[in-house]
N, C-alpha and C. Protein backbone atom coordinates (compact mmCIF):
# COMPACT_ATOMS: atom_id res chain seq x y z
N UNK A 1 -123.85 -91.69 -41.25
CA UNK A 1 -124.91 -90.69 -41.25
C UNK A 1 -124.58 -89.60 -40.23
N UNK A 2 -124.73 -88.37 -40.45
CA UNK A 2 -124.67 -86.91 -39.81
C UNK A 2 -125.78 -86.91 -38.37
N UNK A 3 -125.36 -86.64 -37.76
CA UNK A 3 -126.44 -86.17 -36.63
C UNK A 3 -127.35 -85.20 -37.15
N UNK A 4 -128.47 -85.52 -36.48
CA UNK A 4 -129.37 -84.12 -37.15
C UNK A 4 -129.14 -82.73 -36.27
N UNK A 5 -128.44 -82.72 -35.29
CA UNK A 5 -128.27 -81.75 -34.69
C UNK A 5 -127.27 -80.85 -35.28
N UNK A 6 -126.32 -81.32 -36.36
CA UNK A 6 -125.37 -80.47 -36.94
C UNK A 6 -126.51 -80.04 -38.54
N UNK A 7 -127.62 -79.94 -38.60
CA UNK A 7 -127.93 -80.05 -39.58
C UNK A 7 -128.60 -78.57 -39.45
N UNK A 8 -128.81 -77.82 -40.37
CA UNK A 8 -129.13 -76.01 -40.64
C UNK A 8 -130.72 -76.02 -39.95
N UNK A 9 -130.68 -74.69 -39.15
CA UNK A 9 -132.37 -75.18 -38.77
C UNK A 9 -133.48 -75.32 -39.47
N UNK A 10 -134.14 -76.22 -39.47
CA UNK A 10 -135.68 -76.87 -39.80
C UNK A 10 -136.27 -75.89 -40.50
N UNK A 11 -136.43 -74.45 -40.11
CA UNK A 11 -137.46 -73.17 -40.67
C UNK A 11 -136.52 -73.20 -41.94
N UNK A 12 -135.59 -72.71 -42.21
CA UNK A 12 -134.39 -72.43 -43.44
C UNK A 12 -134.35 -73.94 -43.94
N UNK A 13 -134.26 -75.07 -43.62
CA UNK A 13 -134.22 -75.63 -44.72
C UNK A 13 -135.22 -76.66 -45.50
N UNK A 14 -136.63 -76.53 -44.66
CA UNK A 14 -137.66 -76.42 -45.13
C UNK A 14 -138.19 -75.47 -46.31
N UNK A 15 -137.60 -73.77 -46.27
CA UNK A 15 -137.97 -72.96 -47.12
C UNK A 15 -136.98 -73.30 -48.70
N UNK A 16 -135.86 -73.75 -47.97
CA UNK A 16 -134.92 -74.16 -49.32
C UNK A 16 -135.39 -75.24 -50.16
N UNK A 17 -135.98 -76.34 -49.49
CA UNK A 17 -136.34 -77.51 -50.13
C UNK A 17 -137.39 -76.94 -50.87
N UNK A 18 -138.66 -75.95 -50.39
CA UNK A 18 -139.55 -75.75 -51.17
C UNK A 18 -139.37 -74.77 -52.30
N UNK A 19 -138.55 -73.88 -52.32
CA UNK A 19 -138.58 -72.72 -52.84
C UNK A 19 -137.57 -73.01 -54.04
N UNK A 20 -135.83 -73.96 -53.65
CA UNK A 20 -134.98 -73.79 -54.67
C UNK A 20 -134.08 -75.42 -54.27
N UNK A 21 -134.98 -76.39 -53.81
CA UNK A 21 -134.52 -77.61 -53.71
C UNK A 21 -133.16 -77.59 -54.94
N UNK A 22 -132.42 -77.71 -55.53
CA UNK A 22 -131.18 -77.78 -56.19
C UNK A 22 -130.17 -77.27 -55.49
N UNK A 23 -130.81 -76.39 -54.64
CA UNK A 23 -129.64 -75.55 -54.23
C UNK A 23 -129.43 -76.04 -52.36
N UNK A 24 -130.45 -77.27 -52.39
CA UNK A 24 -130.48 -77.90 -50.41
C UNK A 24 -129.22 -77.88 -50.32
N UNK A 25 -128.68 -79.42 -50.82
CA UNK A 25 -127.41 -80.24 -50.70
C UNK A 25 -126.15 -78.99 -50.51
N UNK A 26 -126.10 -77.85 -51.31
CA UNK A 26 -124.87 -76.97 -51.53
C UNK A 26 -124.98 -76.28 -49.79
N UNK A 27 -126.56 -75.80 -49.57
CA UNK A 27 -126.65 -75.55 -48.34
C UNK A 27 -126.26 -76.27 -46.81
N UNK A 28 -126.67 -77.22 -46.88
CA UNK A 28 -126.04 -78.00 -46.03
C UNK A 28 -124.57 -78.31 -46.19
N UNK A 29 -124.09 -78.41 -47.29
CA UNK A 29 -122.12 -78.48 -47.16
C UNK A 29 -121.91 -77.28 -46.59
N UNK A 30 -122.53 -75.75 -47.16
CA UNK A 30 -121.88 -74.55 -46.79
C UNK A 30 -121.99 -74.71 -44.89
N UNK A 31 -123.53 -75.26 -44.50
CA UNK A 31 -123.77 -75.24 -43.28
C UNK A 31 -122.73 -75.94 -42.14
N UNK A 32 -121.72 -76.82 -42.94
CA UNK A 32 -121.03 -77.86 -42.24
C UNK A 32 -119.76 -77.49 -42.01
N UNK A 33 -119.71 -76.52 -42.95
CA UNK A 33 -118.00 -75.56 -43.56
C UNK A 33 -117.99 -74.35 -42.59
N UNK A 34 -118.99 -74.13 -41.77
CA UNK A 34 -118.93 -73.03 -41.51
C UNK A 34 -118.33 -72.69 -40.31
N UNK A 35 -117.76 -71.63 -39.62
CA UNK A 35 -116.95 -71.75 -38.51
C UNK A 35 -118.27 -70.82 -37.62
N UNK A 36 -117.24 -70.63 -35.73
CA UNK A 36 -118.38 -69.72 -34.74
C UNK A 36 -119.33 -68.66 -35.80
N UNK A 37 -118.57 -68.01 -36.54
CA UNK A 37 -119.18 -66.94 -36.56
C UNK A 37 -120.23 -66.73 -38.18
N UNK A 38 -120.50 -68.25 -38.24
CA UNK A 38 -121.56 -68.47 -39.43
C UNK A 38 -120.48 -67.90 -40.41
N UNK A 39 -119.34 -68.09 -40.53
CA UNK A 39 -119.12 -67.57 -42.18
C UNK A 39 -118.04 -68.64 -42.80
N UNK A 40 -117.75 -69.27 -43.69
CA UNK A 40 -116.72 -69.38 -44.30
C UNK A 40 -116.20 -69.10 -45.82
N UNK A 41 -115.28 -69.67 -46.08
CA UNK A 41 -114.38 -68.95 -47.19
C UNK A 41 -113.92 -70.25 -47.86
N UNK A 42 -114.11 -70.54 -49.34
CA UNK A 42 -113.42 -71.58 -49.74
C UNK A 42 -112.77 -70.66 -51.07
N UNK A 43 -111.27 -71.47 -51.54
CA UNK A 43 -110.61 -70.77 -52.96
C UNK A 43 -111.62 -71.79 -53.88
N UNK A 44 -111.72 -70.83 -55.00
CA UNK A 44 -112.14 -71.30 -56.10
C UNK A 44 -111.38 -72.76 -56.41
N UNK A 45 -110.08 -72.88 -56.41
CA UNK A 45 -109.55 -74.24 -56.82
C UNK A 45 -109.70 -75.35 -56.31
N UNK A 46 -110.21 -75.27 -55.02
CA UNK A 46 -110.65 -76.06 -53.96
C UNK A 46 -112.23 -76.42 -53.76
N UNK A 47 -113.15 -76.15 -54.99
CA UNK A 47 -114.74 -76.19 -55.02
C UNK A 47 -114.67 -77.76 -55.46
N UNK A 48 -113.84 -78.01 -55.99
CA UNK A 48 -113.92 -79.19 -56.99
C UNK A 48 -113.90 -80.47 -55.68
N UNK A 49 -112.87 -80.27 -55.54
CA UNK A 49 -112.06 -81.28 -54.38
C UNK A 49 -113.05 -81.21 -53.21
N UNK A 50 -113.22 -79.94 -52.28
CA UNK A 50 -114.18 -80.28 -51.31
C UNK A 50 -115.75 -80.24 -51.68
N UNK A 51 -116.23 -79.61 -52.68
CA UNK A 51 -117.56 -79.56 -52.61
C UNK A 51 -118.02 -80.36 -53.36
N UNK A 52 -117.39 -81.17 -54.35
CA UNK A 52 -117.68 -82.04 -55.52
C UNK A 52 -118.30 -81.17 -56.69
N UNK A 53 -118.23 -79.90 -56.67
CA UNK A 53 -118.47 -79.36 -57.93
C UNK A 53 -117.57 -78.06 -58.28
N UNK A 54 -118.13 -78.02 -59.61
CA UNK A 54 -117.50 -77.00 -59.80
C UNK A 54 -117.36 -75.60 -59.24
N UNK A 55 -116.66 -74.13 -59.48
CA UNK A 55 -117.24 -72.87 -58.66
C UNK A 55 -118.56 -72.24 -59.44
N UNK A 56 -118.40 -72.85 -60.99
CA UNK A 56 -119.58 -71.80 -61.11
C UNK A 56 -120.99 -72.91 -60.87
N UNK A 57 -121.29 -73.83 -60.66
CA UNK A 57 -121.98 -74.29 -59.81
C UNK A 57 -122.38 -73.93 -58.42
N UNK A 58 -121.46 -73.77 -57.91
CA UNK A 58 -121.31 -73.72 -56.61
C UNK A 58 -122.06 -72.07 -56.40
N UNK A 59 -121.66 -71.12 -57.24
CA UNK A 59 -122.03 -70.06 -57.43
C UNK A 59 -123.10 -69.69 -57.31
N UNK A 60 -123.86 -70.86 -58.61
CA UNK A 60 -125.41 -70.76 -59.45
C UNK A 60 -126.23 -71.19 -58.28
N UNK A 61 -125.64 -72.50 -57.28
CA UNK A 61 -126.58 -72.41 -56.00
C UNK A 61 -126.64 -71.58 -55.19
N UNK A 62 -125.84 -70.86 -55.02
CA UNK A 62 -125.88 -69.76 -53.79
C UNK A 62 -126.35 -68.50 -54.30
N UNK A 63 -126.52 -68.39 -55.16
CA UNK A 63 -127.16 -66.98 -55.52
C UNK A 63 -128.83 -66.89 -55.15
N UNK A 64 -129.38 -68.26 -55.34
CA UNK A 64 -130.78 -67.88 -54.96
C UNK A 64 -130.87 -67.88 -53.75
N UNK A 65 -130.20 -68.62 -52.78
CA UNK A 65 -130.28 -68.23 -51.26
C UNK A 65 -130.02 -67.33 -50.66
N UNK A 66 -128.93 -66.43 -51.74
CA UNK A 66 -128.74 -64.93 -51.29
C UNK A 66 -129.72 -64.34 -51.64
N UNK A 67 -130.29 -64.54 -52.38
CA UNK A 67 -131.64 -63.49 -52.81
C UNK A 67 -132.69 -63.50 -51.99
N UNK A 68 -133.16 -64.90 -51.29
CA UNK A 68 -133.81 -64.81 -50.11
C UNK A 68 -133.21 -64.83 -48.71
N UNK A 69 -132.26 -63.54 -48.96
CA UNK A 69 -131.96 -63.71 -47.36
C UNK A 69 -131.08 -64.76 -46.65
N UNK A 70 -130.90 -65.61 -47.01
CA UNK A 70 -130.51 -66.78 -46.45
C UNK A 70 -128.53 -66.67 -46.32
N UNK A 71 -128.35 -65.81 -46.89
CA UNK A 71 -126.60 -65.83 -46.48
C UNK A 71 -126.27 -64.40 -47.42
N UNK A 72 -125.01 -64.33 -47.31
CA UNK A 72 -124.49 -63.16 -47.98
C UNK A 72 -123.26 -63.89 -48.47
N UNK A 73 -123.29 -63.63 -49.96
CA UNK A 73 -121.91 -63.90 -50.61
C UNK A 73 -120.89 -63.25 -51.44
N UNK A 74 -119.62 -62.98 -51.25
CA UNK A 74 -118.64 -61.92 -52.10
C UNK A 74 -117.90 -63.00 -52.54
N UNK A 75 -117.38 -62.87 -53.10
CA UNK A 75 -116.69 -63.30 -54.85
C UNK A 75 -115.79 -62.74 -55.36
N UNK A 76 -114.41 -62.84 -55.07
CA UNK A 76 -113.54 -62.00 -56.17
C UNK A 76 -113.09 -63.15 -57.03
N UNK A 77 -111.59 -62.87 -57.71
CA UNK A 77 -111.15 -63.75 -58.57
C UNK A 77 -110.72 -65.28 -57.97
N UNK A 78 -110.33 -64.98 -56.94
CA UNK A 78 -109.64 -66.65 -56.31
C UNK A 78 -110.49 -66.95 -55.23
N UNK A 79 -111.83 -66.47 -54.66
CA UNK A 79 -112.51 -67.17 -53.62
C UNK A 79 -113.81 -66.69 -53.51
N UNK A 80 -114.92 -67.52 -52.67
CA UNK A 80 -115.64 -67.23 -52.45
C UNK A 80 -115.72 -66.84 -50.54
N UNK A 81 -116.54 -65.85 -50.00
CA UNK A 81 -117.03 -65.74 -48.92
C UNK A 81 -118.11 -65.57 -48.18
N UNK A 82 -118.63 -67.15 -47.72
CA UNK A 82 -120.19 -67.02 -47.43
C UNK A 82 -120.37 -66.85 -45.93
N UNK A 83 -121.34 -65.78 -45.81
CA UNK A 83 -121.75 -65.27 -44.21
C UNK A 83 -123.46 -65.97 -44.33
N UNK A 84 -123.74 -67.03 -43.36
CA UNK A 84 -124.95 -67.74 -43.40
C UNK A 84 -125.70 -66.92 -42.61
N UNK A 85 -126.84 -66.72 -42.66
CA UNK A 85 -127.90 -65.50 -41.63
C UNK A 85 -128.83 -66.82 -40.65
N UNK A 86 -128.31 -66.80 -39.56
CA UNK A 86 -128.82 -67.98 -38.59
C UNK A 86 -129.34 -67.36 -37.49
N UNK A 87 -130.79 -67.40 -37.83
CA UNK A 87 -131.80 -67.25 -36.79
C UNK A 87 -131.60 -67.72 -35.14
């Protein structure tokens, strides 16, 4: 089991559970992936292997958290790049 201290803060993932619960679990991997400066970067070929899903999964969750604010994500052909917005 994870410490709860590595876990995304309480306000954000309280609003996730209520608002787009499908998309918690993706949040918390992105939250765990992430380096100092709240952002990381995974290749598309590599969604499978580390995230256990696919990219356009991986996609379909993060789009509603971008819509509320909750991270910023770019997308070209071979990767994704998520910047998390941490209060």
């Amino acid at each position: 089991m994870q410490s709860y201290d590595t876990f995304p803060p309480c306000d954000f993932l309280l609003n996730i559970l209520k608002m787009v619960p499908e998309s918690a679990f993706t949040y918390i991997q992105a939250y765990h992936l992430k380096n100092k400066n709240n952002q990381f970067y995974i290749l598309k070929r590599d969604c499978r292997s580390v995230l256990l899903m696919s990219p356009t999964l991986f996609r379909n969750h993060m789009l509603p958290l971008a819509g509320r604010g909750l991270l910023t994500m770019e997308e070209d052909d071979k990767a994704f790049m998520i910047d998390l917005t941490i209060a």
